[in-house]
Every structure is written in C-alpha cells, then in structure tokens.
PDB file of N, CA and C in Angstrom:
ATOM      1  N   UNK A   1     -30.597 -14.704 -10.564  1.00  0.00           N
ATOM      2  CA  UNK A   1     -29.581 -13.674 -10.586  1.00  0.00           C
ATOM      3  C   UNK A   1     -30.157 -12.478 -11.336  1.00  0.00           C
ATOM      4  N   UNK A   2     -30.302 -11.289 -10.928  1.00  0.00           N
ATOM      5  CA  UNK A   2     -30.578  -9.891 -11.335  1.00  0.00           C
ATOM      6  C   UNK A   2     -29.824 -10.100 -12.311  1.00  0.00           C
ATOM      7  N   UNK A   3     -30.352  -8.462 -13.220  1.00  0.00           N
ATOM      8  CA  UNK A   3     -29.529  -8.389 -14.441  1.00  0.00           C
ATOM      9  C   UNK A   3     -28.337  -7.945 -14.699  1.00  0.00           C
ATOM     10  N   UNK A   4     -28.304  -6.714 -13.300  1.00  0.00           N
ATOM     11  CA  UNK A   4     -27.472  -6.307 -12.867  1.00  0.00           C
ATOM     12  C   UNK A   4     -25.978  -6.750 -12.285  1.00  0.00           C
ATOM     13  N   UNK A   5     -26.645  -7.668 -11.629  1.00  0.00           N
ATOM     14  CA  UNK A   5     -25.269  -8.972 -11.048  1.00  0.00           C
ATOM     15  C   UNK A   5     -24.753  -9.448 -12.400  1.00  0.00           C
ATOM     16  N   UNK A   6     -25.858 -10.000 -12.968  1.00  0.00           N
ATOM     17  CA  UNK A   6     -24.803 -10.741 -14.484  1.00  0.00           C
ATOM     18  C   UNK A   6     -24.203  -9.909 -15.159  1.00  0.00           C
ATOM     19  N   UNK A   7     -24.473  -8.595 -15.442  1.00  0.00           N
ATOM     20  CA  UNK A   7     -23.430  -7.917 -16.322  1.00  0.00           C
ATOM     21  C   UNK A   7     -22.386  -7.559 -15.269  1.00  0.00           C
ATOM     22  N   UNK A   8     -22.014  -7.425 -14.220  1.00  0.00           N
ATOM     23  CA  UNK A   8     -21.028  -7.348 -13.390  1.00  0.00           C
ATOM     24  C   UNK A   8     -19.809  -8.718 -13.419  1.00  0.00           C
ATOM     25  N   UNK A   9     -20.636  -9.643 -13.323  1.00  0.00           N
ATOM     26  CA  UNK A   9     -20.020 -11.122 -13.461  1.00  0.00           C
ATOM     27  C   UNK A   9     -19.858 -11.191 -14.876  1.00  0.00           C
ATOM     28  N   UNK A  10     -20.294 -10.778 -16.003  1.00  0.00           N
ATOM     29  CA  UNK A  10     -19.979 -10.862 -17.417  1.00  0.00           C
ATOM     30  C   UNK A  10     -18.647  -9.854 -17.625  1.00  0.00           C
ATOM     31  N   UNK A  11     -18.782  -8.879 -16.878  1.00  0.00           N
ATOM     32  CA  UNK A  11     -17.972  -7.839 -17.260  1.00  0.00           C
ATOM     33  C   UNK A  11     -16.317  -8.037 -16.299  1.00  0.00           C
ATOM     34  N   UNK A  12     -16.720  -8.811 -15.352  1.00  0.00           N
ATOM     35  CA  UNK A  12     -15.469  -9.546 -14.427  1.00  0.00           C
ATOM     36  C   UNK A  12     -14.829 -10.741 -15.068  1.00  0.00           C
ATOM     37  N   UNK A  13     -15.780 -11.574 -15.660  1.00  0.00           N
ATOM     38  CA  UNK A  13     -15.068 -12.567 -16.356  1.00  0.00           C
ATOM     39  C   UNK A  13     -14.490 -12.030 -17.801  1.00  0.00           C
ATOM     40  N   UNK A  14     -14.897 -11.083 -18.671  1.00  0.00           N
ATOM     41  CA  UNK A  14     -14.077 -10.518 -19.496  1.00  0.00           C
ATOM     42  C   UNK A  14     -12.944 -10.031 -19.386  1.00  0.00           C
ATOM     43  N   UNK A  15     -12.784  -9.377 -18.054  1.00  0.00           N
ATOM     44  CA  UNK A  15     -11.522  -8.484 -17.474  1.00  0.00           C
ATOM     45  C   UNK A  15     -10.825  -9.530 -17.249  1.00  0.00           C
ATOM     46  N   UNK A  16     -11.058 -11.031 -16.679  1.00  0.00           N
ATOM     47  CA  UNK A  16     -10.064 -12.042 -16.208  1.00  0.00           C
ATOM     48  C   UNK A  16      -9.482 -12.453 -17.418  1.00  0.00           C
ATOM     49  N   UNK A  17     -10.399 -13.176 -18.625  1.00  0.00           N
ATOM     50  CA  UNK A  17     -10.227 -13.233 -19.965  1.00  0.00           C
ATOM     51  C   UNK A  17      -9.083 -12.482 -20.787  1.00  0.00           C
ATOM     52  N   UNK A  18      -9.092 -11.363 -20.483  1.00  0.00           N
ATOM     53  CA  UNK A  18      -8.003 -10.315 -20.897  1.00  0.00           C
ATOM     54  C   UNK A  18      -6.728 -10.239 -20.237  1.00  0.00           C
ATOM     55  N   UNK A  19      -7.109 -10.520 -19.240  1.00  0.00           N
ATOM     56  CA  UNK A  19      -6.170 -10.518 -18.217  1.00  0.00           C
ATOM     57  C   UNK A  19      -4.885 -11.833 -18.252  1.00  0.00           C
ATOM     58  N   UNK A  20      -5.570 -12.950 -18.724  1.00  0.00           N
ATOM     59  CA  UNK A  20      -4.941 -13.868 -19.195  1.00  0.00           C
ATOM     60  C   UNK A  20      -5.055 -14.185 -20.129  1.00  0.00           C
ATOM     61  N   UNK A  21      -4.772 -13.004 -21.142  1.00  0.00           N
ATOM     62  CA  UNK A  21      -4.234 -13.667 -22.456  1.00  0.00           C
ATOM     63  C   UNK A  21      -5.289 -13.827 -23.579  1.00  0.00           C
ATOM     64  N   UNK A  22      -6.520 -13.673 -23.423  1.00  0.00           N
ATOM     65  CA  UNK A  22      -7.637 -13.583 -24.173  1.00  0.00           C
ATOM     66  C   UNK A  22      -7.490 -15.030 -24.697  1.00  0.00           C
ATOM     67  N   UNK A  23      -7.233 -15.821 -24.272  1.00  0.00           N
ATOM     68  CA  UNK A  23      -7.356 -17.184 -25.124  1.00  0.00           C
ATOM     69  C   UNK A  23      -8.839 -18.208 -25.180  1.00  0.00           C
ATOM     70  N   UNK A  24      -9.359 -18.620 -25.635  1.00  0.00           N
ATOM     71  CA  UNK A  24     -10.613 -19.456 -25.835  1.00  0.00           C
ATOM     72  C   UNK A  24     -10.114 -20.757 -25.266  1.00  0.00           C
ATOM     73  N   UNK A  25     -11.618 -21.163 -24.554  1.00  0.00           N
ATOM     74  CA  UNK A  25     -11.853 -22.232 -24.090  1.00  0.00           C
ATOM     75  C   UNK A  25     -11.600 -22.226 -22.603  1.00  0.00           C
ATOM     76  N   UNK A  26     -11.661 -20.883 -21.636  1.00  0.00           N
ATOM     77  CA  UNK A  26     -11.820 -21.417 -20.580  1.00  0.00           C
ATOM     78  C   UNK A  26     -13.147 -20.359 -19.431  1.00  0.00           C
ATOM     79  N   UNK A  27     -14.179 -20.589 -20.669  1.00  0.00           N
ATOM     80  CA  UNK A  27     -15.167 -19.475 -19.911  1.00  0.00           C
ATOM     81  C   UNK A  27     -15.887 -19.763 -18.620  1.00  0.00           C
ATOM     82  N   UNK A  28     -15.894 -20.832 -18.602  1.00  0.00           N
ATOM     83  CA  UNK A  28     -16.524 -21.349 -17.637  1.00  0.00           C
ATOM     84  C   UNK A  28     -15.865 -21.138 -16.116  1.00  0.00           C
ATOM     85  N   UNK A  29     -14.570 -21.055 -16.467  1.00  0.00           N
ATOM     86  CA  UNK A  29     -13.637 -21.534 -15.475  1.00  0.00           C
ATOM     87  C   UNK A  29     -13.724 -19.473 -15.014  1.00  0.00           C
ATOM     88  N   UNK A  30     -13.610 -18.560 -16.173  1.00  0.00           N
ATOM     89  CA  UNK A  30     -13.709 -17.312 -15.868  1.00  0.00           C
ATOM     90  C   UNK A  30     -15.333 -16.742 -15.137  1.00  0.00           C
ATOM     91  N   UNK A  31     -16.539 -17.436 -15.739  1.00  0.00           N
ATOM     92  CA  UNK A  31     -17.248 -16.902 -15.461  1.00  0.00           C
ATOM     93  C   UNK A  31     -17.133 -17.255 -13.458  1.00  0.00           C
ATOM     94  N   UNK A  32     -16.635 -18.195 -13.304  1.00  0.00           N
ATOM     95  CA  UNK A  32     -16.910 -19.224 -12.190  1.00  0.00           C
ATOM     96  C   UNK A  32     -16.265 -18.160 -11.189  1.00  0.00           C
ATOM     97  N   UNK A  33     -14.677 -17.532 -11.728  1.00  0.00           N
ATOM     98  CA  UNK A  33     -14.104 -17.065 -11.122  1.00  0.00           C
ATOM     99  C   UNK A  33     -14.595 -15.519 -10.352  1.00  0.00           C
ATOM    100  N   UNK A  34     -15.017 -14.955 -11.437  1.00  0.00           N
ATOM    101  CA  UNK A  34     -15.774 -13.949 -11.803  1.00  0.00           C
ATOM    102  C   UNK A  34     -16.994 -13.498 -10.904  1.00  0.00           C
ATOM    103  N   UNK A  35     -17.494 -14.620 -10.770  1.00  0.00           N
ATOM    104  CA  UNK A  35     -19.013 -14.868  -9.445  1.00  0.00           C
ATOM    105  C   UNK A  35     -18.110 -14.771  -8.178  1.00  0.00           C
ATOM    106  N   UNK A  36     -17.384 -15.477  -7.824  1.00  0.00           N
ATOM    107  CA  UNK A  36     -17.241 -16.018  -6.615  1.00  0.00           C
ATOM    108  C   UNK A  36     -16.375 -14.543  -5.871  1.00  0.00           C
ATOM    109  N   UNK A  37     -15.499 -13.451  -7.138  1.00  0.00           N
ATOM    110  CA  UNK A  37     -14.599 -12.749  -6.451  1.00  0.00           C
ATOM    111  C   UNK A  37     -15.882 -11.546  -6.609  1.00  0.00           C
ATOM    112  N   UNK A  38     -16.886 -11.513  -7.376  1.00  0.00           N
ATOM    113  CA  UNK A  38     -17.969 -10.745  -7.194  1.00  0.00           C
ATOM    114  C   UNK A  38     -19.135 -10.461  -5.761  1.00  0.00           C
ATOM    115  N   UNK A  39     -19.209 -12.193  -5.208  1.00  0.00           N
ATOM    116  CA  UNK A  39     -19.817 -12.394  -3.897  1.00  0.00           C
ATOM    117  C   UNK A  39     -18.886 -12.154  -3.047  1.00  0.00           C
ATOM    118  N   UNK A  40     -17.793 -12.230  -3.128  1.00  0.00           N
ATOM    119  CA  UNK A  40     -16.683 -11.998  -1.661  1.00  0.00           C
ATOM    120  C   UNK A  40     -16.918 -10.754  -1.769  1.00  0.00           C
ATOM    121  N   UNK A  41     -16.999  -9.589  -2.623  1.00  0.00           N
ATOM    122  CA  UNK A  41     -17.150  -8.118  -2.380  1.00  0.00           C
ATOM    123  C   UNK A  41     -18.037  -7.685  -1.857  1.00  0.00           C
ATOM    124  N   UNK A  42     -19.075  -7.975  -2.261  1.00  0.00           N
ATOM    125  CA  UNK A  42     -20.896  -7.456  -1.933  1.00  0.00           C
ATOM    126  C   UNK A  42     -20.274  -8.281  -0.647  1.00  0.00           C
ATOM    127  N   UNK A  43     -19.909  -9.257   0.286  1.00  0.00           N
ATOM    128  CA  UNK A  43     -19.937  -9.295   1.785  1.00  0.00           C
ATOM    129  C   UNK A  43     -18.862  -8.286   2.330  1.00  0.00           C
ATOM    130  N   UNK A  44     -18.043  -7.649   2.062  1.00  0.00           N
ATOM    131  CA  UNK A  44     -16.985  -6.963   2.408  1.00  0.00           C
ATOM    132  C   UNK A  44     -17.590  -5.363   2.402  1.00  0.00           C
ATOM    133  N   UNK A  45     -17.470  -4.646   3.398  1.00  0.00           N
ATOM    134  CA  UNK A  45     -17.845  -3.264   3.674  1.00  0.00           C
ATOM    135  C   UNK A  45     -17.167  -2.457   2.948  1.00  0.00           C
ATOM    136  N   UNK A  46     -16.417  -2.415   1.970  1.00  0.00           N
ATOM    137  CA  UNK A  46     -15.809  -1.672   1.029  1.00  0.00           C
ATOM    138  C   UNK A  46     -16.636  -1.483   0.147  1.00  0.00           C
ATOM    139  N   UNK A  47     -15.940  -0.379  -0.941  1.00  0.00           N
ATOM    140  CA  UNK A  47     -16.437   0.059  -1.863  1.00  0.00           C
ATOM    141  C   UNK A  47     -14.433  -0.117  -3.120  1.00  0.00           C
ATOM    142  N   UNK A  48     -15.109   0.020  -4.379  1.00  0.00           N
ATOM    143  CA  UNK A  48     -14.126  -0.013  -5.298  1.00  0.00           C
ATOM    144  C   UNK A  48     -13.001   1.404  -4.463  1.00  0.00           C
ATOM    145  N   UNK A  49     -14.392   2.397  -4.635  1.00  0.00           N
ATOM    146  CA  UNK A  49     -13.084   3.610  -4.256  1.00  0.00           C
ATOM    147  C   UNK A  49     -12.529   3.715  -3.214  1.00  0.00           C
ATOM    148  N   UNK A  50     -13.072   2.597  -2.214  1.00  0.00           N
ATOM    149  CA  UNK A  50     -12.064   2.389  -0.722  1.00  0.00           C
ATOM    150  C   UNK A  50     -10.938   1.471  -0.927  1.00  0.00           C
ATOM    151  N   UNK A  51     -10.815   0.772  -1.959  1.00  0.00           N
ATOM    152  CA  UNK A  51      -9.580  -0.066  -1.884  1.00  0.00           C
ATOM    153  C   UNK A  51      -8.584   1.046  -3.020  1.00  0.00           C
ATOM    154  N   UNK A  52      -8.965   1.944  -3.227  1.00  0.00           N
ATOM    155  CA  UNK A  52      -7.746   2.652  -3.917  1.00  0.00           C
ATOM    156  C   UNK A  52      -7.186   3.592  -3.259  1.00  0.00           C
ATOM    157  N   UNK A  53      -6.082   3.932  -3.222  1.00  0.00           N
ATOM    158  CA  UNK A  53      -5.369   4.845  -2.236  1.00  0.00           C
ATOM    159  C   UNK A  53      -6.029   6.034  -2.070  1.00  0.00           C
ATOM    160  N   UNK A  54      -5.877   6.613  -0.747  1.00  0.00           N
ATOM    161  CA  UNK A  54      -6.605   7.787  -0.547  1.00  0.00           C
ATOM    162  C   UNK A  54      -6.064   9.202  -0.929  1.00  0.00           C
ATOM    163  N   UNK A  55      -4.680   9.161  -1.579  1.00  0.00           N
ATOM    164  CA  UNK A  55      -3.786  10.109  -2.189  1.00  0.00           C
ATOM    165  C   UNK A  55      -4.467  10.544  -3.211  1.00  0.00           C
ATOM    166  N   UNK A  56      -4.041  11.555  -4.069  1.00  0.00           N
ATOM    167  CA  UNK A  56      -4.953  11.798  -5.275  1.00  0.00           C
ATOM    168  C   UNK A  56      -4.217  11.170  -6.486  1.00  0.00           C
ATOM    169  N   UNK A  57      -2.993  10.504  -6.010  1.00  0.00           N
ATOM    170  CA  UNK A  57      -2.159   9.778  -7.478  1.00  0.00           C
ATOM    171  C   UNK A  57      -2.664   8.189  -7.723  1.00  0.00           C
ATOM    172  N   UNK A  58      -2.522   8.220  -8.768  1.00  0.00           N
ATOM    173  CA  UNK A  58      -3.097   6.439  -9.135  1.00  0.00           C
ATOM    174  C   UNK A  58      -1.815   6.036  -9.474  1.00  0.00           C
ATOM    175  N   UNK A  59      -1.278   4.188  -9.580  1.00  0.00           N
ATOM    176  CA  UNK A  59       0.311   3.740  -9.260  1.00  0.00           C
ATOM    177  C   UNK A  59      -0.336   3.107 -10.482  1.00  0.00           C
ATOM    178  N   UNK A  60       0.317   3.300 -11.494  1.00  0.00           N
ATOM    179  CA  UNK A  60       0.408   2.926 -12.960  1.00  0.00           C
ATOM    180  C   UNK A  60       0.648   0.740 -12.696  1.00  0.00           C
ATOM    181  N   UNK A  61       1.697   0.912 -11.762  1.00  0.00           N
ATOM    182  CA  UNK A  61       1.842  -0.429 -11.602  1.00  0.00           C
ATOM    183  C   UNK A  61       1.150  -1.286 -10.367  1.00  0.00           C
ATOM    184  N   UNK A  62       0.189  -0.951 -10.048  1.00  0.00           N
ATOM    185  CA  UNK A  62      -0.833  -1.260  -9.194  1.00  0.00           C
ATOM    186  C   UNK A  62      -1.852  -2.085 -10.101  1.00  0.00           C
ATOM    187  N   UNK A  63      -2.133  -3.705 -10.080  1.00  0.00           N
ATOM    188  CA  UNK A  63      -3.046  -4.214 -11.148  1.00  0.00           C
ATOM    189  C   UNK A  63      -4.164  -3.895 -10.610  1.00  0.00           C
ATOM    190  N   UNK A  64      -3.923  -3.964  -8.930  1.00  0.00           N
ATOM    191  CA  UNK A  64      -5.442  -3.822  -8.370  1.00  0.00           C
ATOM    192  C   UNK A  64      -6.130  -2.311  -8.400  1.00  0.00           C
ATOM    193  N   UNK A  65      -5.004  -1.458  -8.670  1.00  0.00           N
ATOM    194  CA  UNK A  65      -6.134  -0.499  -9.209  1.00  0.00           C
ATOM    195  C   UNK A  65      -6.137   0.109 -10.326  1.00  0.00           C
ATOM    196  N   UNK A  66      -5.612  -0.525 -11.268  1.00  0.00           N
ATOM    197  CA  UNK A  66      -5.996  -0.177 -12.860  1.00  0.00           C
ATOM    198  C   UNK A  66      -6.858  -1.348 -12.839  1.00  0.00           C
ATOM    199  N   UNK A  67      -6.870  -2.389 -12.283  1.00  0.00           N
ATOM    200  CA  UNK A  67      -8.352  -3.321 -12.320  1.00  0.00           C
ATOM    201  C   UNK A  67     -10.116  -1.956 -11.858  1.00  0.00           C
ATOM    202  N   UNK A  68      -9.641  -1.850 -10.160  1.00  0.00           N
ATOM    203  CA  UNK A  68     -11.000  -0.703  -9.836  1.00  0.00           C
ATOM    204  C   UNK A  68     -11.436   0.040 -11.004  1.00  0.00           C
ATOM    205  N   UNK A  69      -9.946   1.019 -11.526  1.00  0.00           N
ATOM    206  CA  UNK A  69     -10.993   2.224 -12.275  1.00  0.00           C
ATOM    207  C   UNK A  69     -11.459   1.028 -13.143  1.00  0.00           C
ATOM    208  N   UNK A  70     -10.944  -0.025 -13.929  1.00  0.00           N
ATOM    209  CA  UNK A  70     -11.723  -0.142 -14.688  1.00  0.00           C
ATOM    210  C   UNK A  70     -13.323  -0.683 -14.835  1.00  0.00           C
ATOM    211  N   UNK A  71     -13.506  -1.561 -13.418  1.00  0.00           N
ATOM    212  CA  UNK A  71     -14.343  -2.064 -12.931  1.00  0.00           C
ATOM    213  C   UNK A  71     -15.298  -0.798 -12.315  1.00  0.00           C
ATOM    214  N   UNK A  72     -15.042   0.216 -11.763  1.00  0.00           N
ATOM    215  CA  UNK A  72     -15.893   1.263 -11.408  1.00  0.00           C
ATOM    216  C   UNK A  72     -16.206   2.065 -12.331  1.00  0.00           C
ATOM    217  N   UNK A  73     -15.394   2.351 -13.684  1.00  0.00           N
ATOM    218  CA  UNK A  73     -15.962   3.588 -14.744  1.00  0.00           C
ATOM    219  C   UNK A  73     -16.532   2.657 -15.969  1.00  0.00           C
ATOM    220  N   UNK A  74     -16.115   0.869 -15.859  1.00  0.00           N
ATOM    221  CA  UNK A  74     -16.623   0.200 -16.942  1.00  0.00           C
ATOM    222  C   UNK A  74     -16.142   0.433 -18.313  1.00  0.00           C
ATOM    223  N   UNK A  75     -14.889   0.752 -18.084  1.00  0.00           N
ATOM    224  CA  UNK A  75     -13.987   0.807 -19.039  1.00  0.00           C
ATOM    225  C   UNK A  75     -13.410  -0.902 -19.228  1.00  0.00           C
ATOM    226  N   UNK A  76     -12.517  -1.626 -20.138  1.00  0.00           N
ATOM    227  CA  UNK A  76     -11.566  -2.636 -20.273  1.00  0.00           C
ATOM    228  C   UNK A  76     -10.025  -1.994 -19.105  1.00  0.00           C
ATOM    229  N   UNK A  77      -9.917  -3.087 -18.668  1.00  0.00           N
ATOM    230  CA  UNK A  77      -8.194  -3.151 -18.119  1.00  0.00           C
ATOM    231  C   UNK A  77      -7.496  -2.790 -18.622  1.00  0.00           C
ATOM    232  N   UNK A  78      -7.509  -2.806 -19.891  1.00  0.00           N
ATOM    233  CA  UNK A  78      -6.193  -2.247 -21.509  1.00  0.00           C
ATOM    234  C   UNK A  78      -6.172  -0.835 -21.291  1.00  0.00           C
ATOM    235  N   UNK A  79      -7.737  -0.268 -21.534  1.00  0.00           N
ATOM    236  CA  UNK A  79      -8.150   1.009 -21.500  1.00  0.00           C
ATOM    237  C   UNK A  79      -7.670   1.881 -20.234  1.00  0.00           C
ATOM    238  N   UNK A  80      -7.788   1.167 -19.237  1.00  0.00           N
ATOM    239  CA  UNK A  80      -7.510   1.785 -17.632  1.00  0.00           C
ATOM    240  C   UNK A  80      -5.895   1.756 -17.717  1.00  0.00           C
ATOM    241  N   UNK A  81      -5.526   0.799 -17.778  1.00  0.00           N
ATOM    242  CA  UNK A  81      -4.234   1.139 -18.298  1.00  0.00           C
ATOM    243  C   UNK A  81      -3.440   2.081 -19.159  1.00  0.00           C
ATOM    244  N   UNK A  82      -3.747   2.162 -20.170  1.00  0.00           N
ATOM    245  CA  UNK A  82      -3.649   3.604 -21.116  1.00  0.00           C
ATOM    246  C   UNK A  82      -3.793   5.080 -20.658  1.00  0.00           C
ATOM    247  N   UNK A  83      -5.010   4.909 -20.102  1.00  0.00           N
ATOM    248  CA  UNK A  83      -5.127   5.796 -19.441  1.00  0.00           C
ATOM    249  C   UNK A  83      -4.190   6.477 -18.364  1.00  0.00           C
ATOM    250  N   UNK A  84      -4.119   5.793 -17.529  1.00  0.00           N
ATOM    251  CA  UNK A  84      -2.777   6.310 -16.655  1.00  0.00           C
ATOM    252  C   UNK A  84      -1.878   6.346 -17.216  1.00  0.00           C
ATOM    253  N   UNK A  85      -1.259   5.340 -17.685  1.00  0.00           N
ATOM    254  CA  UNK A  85       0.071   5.367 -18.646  1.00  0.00           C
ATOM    255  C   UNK A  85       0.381   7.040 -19.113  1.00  0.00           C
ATOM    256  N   UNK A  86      -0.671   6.828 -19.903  1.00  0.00           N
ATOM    257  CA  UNK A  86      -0.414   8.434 -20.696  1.00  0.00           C
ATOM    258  C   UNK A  86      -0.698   9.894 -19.716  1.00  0.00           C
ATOM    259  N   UNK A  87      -1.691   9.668 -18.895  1.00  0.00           N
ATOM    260  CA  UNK A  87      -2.301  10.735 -17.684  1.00  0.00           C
ATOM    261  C   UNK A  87      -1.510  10.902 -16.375  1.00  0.00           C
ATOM    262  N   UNK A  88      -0.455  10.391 -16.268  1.00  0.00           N
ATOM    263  CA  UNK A  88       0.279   9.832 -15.384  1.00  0.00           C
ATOM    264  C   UNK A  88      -0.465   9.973 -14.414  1.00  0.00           C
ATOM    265  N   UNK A  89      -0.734  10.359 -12.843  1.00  0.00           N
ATOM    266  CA  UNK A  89      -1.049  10.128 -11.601  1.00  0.00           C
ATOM    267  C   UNK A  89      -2.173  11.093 -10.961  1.00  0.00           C
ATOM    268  N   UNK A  90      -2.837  11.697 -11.745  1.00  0.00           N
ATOM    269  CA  UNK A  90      -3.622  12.701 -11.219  1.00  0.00           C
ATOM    270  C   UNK A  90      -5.226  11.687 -11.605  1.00  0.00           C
ATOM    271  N   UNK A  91      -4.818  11.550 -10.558  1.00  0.00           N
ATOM    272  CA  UNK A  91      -6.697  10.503  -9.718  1.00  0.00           C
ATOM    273  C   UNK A  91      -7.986  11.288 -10.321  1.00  0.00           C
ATOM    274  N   UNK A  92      -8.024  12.709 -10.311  1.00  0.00           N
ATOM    275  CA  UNK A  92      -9.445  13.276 -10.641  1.00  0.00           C
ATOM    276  C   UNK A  92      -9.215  13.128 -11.870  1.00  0.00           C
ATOM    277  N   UNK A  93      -8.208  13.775 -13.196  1.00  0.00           N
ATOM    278  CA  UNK A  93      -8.261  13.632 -14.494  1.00  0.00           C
ATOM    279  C   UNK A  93      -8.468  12.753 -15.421  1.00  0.00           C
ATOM    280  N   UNK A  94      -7.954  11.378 -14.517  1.00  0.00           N
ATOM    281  CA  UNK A  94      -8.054  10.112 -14.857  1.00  0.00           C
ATOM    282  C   UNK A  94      -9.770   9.614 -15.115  1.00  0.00           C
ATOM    283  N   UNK A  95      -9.919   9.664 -14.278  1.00  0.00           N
ATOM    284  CA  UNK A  95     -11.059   9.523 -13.764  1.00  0.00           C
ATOM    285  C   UNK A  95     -12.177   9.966 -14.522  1.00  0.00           C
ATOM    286  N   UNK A  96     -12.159  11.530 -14.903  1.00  0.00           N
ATOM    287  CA  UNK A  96     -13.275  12.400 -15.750  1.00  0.00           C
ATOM    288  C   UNK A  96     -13.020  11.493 -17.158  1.00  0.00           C
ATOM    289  N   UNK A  97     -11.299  11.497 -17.259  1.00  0.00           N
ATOM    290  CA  UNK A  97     -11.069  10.533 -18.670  1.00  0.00           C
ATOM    291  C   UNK A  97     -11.623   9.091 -18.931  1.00  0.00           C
ATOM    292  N   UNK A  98     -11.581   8.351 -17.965  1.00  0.00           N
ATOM    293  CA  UNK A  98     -12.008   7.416 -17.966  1.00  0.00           C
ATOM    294  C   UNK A  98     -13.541   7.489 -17.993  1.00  0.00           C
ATOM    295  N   UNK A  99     -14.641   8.025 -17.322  1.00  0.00           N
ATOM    296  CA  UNK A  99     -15.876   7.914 -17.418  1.00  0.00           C
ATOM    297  C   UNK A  99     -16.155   8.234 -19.333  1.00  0.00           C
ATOM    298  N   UNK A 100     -15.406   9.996 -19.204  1.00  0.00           N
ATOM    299  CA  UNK A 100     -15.799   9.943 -20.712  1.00  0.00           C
ATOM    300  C   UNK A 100     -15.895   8.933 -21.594  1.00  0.00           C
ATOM    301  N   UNK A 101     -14.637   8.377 -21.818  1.00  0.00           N
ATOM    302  CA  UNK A 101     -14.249   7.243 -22.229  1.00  0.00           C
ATOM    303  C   UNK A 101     -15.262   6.089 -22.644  1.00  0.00           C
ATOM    304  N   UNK A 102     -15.695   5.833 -21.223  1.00  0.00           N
ATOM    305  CA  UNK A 102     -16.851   4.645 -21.006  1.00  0.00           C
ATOM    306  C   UNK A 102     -18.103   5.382 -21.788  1.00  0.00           C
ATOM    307  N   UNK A 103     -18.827   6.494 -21.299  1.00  0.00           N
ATOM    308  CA  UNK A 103     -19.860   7.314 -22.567  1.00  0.00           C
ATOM    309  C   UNK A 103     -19.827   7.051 -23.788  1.00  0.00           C
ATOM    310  N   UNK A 104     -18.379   7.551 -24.072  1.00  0.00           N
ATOM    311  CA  UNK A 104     -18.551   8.031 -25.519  1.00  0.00           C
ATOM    312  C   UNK A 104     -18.102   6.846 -26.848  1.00  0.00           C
ATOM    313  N   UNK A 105     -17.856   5.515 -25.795  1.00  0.00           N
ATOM    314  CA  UNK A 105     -17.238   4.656 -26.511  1.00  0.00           C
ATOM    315  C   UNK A 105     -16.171   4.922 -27.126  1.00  0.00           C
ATOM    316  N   UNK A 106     -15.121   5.780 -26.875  1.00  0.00           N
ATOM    317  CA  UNK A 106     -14.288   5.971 -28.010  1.00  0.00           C
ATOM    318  C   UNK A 106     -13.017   5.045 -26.987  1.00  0.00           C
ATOM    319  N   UNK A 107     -11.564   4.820 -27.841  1.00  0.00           N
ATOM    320  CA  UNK A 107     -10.802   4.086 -27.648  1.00  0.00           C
ATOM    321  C   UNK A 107      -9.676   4.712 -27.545  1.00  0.00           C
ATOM    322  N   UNK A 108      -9.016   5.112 -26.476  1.00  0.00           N
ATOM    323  CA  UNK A 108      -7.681   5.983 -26.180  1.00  0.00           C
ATOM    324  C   UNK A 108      -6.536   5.145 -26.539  1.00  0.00           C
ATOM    325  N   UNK A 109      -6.989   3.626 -26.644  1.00  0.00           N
ATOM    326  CA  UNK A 109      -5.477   2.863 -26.556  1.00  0.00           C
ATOM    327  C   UNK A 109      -5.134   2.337 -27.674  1.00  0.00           C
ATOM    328  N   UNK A 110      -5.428   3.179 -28.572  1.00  0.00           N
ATOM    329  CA  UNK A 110      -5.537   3.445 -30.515  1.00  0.00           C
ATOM    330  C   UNK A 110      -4.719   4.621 -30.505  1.00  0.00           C
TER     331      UNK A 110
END
C-alpha cells in the first residue's frame, strides 16, 4: 500500500472514529471500514466534488457533504461542520475557509 493510500485510509478511519463517538477499542473494525469505502471510490468515476451538489450552496445537514469538504480540504468532520454552520451556504467561501483552515492548522470550532 502507497503512502498515499494509507494516509487516506488513516484519515477515513479517523473521520469514522469521530463520527461514532470517538470511543476506543474499535480500530480495527474502523481502519477495515475505512479501506473498503476507500476502494469502492477509486472504482467509481466520480470525484469528491462530483458527489456534492452542483449549486453553489452547501446543506449544513447533508453528512455526506460535510463528510467531502472534509475529506477533500483534509480538514476533521467537526471542523467541516463549523464551518458551514457559521458560513452558512456559500460553496466558494467555505471552501477558501476550509483549505485555509487545513494550512494554517488553526481551529474555527474553538
């Protein structure tokens, strides 16, 4: 496995991790999960930014795409969340916010 793939699958099984609750003791079961919804993508002709609406608003209550940005700018789910929350629906602002975000390490959801 490239290095590349594993921090994708590291960074998918963290997001699941969070996603349920951050609790210990079931990494295996995340990393496992993590691979397998990682290989169903790489076969699928999409891209992150094709499964998000083609409007310029992002749906605050959409998991699957406060999951993308966070998975495409490499931000946390918490963070992608915040983000809209507070940015409400404007797709490009979000977006510049979110990359910054991921750069500069800093933490909006403080």
């Amino acid at each position: 496995m490239g290095d590349e793939q594993h921090e994708k699958i590291q960074q998918r099984a963290y997001a699941i991790w969070e996603r349920e609750g951050s609790l210990h003791g079931d990494h295996e079961r995340h990393w496992q999960t993590a691979k397998e919804e990682i290989e169903r993508e790489a076969a699928l002709p999409l891209t992150a930014d094709d499964a998000l609406p083609q409007t310029r608003e992002m749906d605050s209550n959409d998991p699957l795409t406060v999951e993308a940005l966070a998975l495409r700018t490499g931000i946390t789910v918490q963070q992608a969340q915040d983000l809209i929350d507070r940015m409400g629906d404007d797709r490009t602002a979000i977006e510049d916010a979110a990359r910054s975000l991921a750069v500069g390490g800093r933490n909006f959801s403080k």
